[in-house]
Protein backbone atom coordinates (compact mmCIF):
# COMPACT_ATOMS: atom_id res chain seq x y z
CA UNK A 1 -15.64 87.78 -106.45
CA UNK A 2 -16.51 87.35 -109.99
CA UNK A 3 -20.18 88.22 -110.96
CA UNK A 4 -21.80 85.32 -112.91
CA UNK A 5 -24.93 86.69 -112.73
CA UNK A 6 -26.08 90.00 -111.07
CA UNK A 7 -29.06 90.98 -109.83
CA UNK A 8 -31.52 93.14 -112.14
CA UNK A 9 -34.26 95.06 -110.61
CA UNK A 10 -36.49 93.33 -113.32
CA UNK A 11 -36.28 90.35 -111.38
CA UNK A 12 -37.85 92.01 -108.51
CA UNK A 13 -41.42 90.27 -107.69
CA UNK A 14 -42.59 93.30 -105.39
CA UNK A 15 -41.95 92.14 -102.07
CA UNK A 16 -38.85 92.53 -100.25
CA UNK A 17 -38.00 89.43 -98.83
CA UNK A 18 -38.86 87.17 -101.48
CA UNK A 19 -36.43 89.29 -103.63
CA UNK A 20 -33.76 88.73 -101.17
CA UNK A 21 -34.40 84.89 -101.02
CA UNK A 22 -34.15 85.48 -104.32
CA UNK A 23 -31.08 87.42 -104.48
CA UNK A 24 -29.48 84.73 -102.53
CA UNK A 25 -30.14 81.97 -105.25
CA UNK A 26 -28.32 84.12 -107.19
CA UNK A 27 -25.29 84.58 -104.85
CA UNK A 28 -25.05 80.23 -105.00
CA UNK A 29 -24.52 80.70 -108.53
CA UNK A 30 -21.92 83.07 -108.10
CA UNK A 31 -20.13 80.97 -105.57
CA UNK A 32 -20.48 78.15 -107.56
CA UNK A 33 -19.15 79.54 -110.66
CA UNK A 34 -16.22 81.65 -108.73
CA UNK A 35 -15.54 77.92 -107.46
CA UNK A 36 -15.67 76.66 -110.86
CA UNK A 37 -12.96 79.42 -111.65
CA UNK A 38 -10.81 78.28 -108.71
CA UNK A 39 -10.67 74.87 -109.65
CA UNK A 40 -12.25 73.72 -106.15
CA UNK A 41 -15.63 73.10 -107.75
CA UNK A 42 -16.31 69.12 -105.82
CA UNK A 43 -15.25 71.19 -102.34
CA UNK A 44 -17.47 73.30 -102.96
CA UNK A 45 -20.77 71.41 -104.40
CA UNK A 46 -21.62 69.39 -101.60
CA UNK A 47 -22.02 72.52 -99.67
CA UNK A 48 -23.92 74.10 -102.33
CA UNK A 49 -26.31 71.54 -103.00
CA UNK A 50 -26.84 71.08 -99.12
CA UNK A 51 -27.90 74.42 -99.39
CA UNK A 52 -29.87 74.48 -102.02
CA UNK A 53 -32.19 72.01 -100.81
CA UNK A 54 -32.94 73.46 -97.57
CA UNK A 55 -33.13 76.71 -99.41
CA UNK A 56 -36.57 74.70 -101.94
CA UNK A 57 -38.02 74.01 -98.57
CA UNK A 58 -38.08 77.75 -97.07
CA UNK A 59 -38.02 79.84 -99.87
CA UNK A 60 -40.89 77.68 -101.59
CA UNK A 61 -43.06 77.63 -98.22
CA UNK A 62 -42.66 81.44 -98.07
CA UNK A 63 -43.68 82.07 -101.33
CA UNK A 64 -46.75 79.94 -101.38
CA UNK A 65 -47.51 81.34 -98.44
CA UNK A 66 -47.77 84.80 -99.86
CA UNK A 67 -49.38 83.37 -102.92
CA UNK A 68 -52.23 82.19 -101.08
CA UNK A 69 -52.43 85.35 -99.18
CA UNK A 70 -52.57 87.34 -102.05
CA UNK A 71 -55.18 85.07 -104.15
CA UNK A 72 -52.72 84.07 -107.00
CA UNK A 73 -55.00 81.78 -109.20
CA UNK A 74 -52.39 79.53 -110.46
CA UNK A 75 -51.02 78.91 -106.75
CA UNK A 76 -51.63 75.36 -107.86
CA UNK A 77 -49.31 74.82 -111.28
CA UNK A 78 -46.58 77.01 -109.33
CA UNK A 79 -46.64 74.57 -106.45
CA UNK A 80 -46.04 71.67 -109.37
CA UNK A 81 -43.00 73.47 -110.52
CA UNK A 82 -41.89 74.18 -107.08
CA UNK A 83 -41.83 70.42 -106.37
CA UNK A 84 -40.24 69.38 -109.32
CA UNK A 85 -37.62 71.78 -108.38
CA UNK A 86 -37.01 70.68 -105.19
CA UNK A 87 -37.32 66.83 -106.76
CA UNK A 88 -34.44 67.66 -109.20
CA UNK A 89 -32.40 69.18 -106.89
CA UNK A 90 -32.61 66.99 -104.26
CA UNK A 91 -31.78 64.20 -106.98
CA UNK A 92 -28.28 66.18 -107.45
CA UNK A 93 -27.63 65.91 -104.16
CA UNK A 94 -28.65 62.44 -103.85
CA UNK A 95 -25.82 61.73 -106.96
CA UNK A 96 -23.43 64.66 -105.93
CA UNK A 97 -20.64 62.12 -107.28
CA UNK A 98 -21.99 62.23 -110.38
CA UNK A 99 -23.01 65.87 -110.78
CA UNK A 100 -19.99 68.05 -111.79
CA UNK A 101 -19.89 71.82 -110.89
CA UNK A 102 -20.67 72.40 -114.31
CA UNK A 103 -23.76 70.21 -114.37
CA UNK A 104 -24.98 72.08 -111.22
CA UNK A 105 -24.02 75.84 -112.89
CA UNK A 106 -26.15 75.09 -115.90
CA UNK A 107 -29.14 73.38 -113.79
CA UNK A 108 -29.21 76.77 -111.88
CA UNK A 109 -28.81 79.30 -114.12
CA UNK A 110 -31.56 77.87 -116.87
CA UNK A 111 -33.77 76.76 -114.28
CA UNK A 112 -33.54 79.15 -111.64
CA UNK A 113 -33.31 82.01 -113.37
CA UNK A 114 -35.94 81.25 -116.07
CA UNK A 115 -38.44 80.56 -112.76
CA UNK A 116 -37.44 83.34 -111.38
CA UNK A 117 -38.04 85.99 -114.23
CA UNK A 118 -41.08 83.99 -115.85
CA UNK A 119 -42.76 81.96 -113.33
CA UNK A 120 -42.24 84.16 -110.37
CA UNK A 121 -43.43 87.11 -112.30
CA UNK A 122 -46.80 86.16 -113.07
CA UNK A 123 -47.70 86.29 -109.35
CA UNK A 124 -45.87 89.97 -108.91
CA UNK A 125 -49.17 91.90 -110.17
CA UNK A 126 -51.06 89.89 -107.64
CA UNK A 127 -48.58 91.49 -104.52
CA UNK A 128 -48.95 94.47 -106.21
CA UNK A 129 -52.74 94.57 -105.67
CA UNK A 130 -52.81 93.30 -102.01
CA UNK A 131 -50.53 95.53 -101.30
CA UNK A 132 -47.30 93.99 -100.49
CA UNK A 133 -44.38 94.46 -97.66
């Protein structure tokens, strides 16, 4: 399998199974682009989106979880981006037969990835300091 993106340890937020949630995300976007590759990209998006919406709902509860555990002051604005996450993916999935493989590569790798190493990293110091898993 073809490595669109790979996992850099400066995406690591400090706790070990929010990185592999988060390692994960990144593993769709390799399937999807490998898929893109292949030529079997429709095949393949309905399964992806599918599972990128039930990934918003547990990845998101887990990490606000943890975010109110460990006193994160914006806890608030990062639940706002959360939900317009899971609001604009849910809306791909709701027009799959619109949304090429394409469309779906370059949602996730601008938005997931920029949450991911900006967003998600201004909560890391706040794990750090309560001592995370």
């Amino acid at each position: 399998m073809t490595r669109y993106v790979t996992w850099k340890p400066a995406y690591s937020v400090g706790h070990a199974t929010l990185d592999e949630q988060h390692r994960q995300i990144l593993d769709t976007i390799n399937d999807l682009y490998n898929a893109l590759d292949q030529g079997d990209d429709r095949r393949t998006l309905d399964r992806l989106l599918k599972r990128l919406v039930q990934y918003t709902k547990t990845h998101f509860a887990l990490e606000e979880s943890v975010m109110r555990e460990c006193g994160y002051p914006d806890l608030k604005s990062h639940q706002q981006l959360h939900e317009s996450l899971r609001q604009k993916t849910i809306g791909l999935q709701e027009h799959a037969t619109l949304v090429t493989g394409h469309d779906l590569l370059g949602f996730l790798k601008e938005w997931w990835l920029t949450h991911i190493q900006e967003e998600d990293q201004r909560y890391s110091p706040y794990l750090t300091a309560s001592v995370a898993p």
